[in-house]
PDB file of N, CA and C in Angstrom:
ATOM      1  N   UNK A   1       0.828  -1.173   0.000  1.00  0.00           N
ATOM      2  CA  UNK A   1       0.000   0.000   0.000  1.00  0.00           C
ATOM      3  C   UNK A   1       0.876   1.241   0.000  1.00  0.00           C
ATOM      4  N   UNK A   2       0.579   2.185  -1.078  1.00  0.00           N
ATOM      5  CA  UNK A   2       1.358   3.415  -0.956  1.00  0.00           C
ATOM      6  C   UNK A   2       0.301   4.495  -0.853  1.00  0.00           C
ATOM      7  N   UNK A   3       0.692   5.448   0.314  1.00  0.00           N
ATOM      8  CA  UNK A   3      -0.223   6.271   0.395  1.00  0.00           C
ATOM      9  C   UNK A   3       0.451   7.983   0.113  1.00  0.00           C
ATOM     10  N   UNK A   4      -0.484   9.023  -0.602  1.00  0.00           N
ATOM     11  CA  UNK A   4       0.324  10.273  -0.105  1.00  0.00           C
ATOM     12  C   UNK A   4      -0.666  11.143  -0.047  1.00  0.00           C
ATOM     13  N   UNK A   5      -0.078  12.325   0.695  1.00  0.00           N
ATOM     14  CA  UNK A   5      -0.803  13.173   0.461  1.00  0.00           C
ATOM     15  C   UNK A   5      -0.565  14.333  -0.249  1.00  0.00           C
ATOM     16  N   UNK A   6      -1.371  15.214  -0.903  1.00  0.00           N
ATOM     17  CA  UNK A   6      -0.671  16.262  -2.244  1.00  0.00           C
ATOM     18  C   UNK A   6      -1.398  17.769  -1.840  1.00  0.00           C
ATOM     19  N   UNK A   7      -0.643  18.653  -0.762  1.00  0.00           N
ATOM     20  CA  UNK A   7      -1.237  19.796  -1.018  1.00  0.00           C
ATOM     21  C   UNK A   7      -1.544  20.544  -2.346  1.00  0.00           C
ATOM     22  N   UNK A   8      -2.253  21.047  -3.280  1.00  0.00           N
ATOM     23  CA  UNK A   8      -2.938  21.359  -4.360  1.00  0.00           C
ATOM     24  C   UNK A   8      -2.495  23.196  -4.392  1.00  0.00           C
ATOM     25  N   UNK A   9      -1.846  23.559  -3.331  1.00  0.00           N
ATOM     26  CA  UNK A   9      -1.449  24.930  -3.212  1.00  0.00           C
ATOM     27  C   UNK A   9      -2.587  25.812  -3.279  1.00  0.00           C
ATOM     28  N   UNK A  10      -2.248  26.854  -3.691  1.00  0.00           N
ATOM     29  CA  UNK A  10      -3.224  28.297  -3.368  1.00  0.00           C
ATOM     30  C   UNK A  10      -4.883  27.587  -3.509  1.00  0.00           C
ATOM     31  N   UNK A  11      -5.872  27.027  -3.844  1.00  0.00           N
ATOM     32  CA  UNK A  11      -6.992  26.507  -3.485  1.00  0.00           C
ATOM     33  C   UNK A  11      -7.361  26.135  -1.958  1.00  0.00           C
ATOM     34  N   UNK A  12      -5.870  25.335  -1.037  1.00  0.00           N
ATOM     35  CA  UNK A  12      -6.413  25.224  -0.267  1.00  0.00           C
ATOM     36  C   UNK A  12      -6.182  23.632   0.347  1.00  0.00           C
ATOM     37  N   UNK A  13      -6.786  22.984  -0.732  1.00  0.00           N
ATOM     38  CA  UNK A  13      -7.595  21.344  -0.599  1.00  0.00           C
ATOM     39  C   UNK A  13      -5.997  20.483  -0.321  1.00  0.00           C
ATOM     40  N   UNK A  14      -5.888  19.286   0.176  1.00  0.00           N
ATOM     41  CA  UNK A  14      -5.321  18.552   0.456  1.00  0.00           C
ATOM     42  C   UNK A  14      -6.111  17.362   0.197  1.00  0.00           C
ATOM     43  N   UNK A  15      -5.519  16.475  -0.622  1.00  0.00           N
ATOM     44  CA  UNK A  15      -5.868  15.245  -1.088  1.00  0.00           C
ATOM     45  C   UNK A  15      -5.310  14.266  -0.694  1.00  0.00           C
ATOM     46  N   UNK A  16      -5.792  12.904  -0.016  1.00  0.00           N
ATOM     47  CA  UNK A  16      -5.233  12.001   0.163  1.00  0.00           C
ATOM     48  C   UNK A  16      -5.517  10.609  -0.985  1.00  0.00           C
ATOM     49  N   UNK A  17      -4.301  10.530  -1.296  1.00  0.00           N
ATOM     50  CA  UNK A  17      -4.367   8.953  -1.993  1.00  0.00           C
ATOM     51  C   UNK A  17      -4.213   7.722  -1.608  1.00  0.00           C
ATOM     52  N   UNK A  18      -4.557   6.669  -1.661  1.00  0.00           N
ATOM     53  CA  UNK A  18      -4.037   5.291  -0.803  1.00  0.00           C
ATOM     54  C   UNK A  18      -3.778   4.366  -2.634  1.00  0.00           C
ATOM     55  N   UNK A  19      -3.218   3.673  -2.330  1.00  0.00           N
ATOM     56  CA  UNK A  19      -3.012   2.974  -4.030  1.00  0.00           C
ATOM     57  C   UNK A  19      -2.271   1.628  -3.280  1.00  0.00           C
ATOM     58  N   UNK A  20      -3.211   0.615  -3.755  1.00  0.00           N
ATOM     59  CA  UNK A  20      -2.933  -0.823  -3.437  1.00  0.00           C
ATOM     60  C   UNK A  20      -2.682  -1.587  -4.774  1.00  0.00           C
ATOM     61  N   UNK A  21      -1.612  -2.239  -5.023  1.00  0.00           N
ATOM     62  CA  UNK A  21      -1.593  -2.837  -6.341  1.00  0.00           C
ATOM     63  C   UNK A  21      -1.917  -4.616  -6.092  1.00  0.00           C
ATOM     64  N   UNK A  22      -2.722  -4.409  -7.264  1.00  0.00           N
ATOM     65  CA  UNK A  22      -2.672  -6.538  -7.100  1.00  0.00           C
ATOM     66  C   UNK A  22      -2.123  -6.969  -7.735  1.00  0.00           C
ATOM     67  N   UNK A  23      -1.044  -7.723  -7.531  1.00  0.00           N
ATOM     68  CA  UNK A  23      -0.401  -8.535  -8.814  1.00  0.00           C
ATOM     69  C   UNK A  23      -0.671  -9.820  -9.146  1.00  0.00           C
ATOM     70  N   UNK A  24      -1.905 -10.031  -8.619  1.00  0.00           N
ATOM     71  CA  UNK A  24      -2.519 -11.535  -9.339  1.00  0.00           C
ATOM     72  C   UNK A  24      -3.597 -10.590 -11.181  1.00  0.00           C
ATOM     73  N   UNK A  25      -4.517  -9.567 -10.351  1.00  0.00           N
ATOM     74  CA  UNK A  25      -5.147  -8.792 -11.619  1.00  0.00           C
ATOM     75  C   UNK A  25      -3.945  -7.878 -12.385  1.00  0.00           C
ATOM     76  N   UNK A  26      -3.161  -7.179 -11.811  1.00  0.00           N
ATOM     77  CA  UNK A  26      -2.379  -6.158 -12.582  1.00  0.00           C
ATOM     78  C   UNK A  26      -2.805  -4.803 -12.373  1.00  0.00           C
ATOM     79  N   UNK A  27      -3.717  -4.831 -11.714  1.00  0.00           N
ATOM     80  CA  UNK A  27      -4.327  -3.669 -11.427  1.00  0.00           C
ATOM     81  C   UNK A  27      -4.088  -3.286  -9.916  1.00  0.00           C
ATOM     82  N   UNK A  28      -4.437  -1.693 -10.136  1.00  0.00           N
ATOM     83  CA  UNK A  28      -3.950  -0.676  -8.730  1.00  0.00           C
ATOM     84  C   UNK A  28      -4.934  -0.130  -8.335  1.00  0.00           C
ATOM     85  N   UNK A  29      -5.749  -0.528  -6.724  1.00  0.00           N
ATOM     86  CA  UNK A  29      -6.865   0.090  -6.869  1.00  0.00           C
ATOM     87  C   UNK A  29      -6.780   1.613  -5.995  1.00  0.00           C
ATOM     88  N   UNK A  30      -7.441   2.392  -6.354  1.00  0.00           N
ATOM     89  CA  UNK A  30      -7.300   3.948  -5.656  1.00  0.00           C
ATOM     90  C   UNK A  30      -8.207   4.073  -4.471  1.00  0.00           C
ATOM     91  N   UNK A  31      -7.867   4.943  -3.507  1.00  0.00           N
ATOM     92  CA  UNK A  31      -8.749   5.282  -2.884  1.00  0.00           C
ATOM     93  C   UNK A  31      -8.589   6.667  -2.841  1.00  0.00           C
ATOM     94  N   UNK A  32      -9.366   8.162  -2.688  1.00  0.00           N
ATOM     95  CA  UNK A  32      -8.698   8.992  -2.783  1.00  0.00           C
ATOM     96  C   UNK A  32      -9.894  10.029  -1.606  1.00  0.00           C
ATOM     97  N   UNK A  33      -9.481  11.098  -0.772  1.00  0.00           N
ATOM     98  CA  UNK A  33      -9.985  11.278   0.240  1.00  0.00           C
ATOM     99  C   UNK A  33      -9.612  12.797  -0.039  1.00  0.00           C
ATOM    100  N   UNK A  34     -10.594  13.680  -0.313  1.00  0.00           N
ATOM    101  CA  UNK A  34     -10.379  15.054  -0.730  1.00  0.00           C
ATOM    102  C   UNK A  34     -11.940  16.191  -0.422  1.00  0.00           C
ATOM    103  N   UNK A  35     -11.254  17.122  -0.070  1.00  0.00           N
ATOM    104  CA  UNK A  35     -12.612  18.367  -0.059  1.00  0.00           C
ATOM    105  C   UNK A  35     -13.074  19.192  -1.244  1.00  0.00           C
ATOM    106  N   UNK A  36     -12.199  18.778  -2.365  1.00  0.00           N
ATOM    107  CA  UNK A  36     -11.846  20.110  -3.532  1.00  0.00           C
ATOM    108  C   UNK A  36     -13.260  18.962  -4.210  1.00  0.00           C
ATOM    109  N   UNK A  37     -14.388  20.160  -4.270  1.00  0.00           N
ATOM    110  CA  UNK A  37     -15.320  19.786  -5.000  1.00  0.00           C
ATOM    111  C   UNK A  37     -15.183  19.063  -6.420  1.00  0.00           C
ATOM    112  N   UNK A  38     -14.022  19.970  -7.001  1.00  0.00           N
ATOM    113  CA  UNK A  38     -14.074  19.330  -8.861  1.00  0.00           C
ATOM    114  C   UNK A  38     -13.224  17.909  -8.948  1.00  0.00           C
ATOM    115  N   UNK A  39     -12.414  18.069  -7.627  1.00  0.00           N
ATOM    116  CA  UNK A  39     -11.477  16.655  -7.724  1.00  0.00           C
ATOM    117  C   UNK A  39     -12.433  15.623  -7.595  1.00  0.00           C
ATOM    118  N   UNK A  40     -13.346  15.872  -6.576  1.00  0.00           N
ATOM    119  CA  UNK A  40     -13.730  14.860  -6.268  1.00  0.00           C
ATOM    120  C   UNK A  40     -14.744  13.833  -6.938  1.00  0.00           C
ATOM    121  N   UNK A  41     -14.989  14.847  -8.151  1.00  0.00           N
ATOM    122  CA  UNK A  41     -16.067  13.955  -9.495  1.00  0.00           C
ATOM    123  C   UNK A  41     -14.885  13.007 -10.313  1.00  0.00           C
ATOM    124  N   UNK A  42     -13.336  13.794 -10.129  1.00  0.00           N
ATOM    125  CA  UNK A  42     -12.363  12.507 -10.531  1.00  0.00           C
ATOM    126  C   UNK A  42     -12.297  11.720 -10.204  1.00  0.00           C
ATOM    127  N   UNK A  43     -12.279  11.172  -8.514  1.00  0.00           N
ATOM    128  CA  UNK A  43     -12.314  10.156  -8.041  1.00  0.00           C
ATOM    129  C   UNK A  43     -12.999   9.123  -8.043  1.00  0.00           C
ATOM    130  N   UNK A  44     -14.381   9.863  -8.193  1.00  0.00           N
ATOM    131  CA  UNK A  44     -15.484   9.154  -8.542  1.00  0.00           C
ATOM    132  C   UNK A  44     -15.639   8.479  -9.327  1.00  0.00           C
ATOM    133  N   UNK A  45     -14.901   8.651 -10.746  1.00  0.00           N
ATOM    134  CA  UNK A  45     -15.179   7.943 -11.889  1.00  0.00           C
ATOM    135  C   UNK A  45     -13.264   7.195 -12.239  1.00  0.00           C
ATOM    136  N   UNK A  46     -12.340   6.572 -11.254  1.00  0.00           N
ATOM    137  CA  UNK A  46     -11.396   5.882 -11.365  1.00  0.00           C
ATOM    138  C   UNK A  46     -11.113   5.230  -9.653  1.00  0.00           C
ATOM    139  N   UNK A  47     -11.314   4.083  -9.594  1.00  0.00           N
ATOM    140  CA  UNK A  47     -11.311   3.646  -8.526  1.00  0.00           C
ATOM    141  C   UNK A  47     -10.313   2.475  -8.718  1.00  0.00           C
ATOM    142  N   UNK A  48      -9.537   1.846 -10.319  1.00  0.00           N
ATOM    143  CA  UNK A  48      -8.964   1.411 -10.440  1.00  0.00           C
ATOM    144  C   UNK A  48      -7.812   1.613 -11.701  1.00  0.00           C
ATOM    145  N   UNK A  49      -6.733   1.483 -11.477  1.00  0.00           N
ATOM    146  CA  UNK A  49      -6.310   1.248 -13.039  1.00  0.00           C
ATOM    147  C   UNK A  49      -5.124   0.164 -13.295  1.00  0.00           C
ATOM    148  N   UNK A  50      -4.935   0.550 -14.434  1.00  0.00           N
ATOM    149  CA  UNK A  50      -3.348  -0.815 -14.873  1.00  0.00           C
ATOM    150  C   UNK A  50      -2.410   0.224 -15.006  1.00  0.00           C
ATOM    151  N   UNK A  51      -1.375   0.191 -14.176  1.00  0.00           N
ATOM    152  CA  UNK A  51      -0.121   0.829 -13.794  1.00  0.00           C
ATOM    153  C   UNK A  51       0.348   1.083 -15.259  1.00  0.00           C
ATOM    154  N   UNK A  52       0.716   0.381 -16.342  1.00  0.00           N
ATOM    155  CA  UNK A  52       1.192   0.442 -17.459  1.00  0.00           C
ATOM    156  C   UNK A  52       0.440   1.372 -18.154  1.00  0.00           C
ATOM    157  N   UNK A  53      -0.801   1.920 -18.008  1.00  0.00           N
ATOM    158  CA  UNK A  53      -1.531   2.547 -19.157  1.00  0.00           C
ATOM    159  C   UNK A  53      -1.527   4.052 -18.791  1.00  0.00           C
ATOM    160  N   UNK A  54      -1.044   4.244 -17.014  1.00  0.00           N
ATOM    161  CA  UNK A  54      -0.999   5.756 -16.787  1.00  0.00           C
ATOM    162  C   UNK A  54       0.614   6.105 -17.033  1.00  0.00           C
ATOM    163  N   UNK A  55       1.265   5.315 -18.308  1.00  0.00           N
ATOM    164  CA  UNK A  55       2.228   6.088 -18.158  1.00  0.00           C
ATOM    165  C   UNK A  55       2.336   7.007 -19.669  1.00  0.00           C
ATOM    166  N   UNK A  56       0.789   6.855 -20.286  1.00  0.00           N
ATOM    167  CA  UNK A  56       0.844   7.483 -21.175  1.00  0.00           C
ATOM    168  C   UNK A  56      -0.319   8.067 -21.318  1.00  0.00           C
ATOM    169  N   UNK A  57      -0.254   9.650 -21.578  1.00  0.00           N
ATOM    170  CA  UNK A  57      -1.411  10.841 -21.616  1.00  0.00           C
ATOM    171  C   UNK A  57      -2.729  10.147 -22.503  1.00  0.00           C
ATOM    172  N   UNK A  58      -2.742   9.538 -23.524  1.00  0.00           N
ATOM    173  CA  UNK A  58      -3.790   8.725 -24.085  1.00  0.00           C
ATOM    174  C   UNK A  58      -4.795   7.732 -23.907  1.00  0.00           C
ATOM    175  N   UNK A  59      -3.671   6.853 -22.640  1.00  0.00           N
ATOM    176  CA  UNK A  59      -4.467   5.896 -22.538  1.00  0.00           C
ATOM    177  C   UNK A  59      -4.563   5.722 -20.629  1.00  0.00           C
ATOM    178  N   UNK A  60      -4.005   7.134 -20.036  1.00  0.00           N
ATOM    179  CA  UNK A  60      -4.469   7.218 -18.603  1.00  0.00           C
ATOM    180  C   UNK A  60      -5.858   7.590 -18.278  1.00  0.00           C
ATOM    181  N   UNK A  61      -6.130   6.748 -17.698  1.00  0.00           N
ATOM    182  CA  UNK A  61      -7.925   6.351 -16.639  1.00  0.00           C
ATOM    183  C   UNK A  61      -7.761   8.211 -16.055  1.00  0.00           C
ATOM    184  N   UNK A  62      -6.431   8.063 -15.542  1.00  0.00           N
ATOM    185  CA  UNK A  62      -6.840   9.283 -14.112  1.00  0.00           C
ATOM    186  C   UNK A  62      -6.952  10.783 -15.171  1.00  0.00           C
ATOM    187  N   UNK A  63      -5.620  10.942 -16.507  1.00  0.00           N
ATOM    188  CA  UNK A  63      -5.856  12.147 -17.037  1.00  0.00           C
ATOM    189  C   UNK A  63      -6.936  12.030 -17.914  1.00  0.00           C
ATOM    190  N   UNK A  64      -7.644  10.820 -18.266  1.00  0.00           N
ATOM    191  CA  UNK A  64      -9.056  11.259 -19.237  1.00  0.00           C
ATOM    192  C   UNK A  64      -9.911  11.806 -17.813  1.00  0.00           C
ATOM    193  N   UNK A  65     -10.569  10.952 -16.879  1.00  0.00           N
ATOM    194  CA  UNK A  65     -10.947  11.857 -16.035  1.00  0.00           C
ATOM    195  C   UNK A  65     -11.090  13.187 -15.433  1.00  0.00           C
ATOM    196  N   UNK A  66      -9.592  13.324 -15.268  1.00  0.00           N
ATOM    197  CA  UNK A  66      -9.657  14.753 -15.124  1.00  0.00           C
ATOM    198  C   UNK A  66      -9.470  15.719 -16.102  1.00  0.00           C
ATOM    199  N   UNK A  67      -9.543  15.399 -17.024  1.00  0.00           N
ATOM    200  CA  UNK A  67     -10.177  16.231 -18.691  1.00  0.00           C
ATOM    201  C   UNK A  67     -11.752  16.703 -18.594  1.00  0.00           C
ATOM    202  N   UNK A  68     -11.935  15.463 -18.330  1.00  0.00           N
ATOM    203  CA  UNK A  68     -13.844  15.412 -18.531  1.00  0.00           C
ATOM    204  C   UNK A  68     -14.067  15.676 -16.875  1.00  0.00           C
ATOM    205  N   UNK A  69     -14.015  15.565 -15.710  1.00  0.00           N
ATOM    206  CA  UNK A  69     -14.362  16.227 -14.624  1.00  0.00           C
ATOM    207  C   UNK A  69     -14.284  17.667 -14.069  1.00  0.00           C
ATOM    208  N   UNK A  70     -12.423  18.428 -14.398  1.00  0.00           N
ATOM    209  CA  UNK A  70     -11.929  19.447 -13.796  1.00  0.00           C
ATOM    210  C   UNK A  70     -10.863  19.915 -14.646  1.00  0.00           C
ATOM    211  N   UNK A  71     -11.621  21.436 -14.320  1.00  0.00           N
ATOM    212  CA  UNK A  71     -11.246  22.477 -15.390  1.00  0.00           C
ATOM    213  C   UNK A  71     -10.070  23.063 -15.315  1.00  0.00           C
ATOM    214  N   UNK A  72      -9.132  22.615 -14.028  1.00  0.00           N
ATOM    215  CA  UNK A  72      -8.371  22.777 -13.778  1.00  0.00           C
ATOM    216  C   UNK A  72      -7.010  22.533 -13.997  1.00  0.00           C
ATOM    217  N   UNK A  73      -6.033  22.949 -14.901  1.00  0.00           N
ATOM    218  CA  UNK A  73      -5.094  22.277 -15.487  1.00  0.00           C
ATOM    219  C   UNK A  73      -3.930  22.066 -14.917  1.00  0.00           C
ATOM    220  N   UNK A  74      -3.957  23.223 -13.972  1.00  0.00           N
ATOM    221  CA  UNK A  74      -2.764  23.149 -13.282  1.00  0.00           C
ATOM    222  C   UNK A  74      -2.489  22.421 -11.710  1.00  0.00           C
ATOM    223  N   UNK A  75      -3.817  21.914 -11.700  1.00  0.00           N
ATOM    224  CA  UNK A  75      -4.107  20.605 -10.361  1.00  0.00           C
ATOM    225  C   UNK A  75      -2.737  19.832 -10.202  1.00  0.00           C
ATOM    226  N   UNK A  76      -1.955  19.680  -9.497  1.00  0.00           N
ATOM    227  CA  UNK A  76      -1.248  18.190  -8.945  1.00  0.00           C
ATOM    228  C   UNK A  76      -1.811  17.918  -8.635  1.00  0.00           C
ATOM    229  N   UNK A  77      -2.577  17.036  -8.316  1.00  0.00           N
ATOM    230  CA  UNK A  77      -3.752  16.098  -7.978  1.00  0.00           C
ATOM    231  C   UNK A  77      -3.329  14.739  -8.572  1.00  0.00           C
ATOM    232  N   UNK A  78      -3.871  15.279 -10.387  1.00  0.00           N
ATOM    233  CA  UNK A  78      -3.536  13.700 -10.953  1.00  0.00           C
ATOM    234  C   UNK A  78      -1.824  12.840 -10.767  1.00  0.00           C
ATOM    235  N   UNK A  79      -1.196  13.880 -10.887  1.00  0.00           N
ATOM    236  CA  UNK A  79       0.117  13.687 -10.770  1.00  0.00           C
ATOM    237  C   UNK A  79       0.683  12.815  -9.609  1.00  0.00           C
ATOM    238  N   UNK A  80       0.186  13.587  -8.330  1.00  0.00           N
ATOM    239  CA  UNK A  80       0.545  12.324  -7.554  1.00  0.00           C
ATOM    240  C   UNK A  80      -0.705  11.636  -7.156  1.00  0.00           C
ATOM    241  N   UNK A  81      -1.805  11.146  -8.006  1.00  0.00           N
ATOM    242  CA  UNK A  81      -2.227   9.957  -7.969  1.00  0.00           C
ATOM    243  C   UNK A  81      -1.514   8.613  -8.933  1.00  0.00           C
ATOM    244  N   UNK A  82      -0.830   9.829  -9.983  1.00  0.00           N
ATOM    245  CA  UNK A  82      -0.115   8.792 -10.943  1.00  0.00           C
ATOM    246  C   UNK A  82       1.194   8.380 -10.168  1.00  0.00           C
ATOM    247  N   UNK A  83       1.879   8.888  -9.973  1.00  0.00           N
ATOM    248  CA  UNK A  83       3.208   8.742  -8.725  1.00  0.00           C
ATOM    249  C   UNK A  83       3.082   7.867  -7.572  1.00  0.00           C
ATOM    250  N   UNK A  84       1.259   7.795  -7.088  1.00  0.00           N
ATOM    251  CA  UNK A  84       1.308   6.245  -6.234  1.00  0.00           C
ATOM    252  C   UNK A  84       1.011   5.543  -6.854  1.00  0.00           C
ATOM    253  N   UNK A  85       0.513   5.296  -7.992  1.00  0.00           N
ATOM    254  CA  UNK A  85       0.361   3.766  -8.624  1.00  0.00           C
ATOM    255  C   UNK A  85       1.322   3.604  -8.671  1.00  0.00           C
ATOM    256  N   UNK A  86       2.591   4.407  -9.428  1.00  0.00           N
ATOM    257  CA  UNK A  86       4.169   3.866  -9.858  1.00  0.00           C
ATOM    258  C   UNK A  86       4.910   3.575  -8.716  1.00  0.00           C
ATOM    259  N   UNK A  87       4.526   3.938  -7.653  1.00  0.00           N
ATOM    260  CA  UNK A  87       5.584   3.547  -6.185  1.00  0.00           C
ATOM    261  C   UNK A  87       4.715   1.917  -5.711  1.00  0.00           C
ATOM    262  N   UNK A  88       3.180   2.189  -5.663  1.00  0.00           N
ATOM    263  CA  UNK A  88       2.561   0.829  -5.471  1.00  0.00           C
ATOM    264  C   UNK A  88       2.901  -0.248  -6.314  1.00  0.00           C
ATOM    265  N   UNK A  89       3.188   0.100  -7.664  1.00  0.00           N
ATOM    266  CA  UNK A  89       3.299  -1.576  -8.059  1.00  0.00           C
ATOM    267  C   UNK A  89       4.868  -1.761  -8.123  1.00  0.00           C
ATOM    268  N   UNK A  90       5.327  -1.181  -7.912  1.00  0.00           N
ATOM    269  CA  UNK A  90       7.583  -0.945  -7.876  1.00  0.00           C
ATOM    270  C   UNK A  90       8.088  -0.785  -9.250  1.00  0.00           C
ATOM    271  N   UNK A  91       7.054   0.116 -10.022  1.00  0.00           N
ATOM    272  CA  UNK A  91       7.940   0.703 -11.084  1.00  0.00           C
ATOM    273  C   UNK A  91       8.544   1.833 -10.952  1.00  0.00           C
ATOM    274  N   UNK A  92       8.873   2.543  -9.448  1.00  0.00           N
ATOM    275  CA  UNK A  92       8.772   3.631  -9.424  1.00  0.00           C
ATOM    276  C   UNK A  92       9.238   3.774  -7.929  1.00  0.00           C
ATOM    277  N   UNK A  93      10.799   4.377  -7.692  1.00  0.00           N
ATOM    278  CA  UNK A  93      10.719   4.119  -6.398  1.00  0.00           C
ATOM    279  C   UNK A  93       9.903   5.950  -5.280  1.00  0.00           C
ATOM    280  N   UNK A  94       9.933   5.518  -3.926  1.00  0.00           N
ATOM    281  CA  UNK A  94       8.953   6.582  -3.334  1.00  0.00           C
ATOM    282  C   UNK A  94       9.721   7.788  -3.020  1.00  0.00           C
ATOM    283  N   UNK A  95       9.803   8.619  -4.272  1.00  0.00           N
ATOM    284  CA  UNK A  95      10.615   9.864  -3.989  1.00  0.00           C
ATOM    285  C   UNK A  95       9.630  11.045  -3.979  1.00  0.00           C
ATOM    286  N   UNK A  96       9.773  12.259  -2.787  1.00  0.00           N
ATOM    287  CA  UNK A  96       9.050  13.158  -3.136  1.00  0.00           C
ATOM    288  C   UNK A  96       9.266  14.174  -4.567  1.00  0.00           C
ATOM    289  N   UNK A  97       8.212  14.900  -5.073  1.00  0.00           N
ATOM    290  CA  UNK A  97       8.037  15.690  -5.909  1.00  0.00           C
ATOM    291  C   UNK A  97       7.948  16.815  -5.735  1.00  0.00           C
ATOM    292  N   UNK A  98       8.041  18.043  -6.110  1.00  0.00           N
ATOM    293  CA  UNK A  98       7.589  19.140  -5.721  1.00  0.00           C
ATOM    294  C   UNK A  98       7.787  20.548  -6.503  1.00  0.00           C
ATOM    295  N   UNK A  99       6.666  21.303  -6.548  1.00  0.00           N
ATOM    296  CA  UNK A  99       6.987  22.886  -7.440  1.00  0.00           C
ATOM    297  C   UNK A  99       7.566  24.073  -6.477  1.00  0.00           C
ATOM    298  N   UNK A 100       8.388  24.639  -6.929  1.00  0.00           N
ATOM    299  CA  UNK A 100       8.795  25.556  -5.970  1.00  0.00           C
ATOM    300  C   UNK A 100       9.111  26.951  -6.726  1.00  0.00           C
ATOM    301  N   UNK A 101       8.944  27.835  -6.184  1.00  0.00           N
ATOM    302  CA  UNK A 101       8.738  29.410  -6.661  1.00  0.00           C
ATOM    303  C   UNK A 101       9.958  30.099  -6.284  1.00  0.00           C
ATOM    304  N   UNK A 102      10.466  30.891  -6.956  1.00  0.00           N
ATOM    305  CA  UNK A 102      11.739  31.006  -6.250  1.00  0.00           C
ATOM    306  C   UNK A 102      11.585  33.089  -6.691  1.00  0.00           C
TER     307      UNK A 102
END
């Protein structure tokens, strides 16, 4: 189980992710725990995916979602939901990320 959490900056919201991978299905299931109203129609509609398919803008579950849910482009949100699938299934080891303003 890899879990994180992703402050979303000036909005406010803090999102929590939990990402369990199965390696009997191949699949990573999400759990995601957030106040930000528009995120949370993302969550709603990806509760699972295949680690291999979010590593490309076309065929990711979480960025079609948040295309069609939130208008928001500049969200980290999806980002580190994509960053715990890749630490949950060990394609990816658990390093933090981060934007910084200088």
């Amino acid at each position: 189980m890899t879990k994180v959490n992703i402050n979303a900056g000036v909005c406010g919201y803090i999102s929590t992710v939990q990402a369990d991978f199965d390696k009997e299905s191949g699949l990573c299931s999400l759990k995601v725990d957030t106040k930000c109203p528009a995120f949370a129609k993302v969550a709603d509609k990806v509760h699972s995916v295949c680690p291999k398919e979010e590593f490309s803008w076309e065929s990711s579950q979480i960025h079609n979602a948040m295309r069609a849910n939130c208008s928001h482009t500049a969200c980290p949100v999806p980002a580190g939901m994509v960053k715990a699938v890749q630490v949950a299934c060990g394609m990816k080891p658990p390093v933090n990320a981060s934007i910084s303003f200088e």
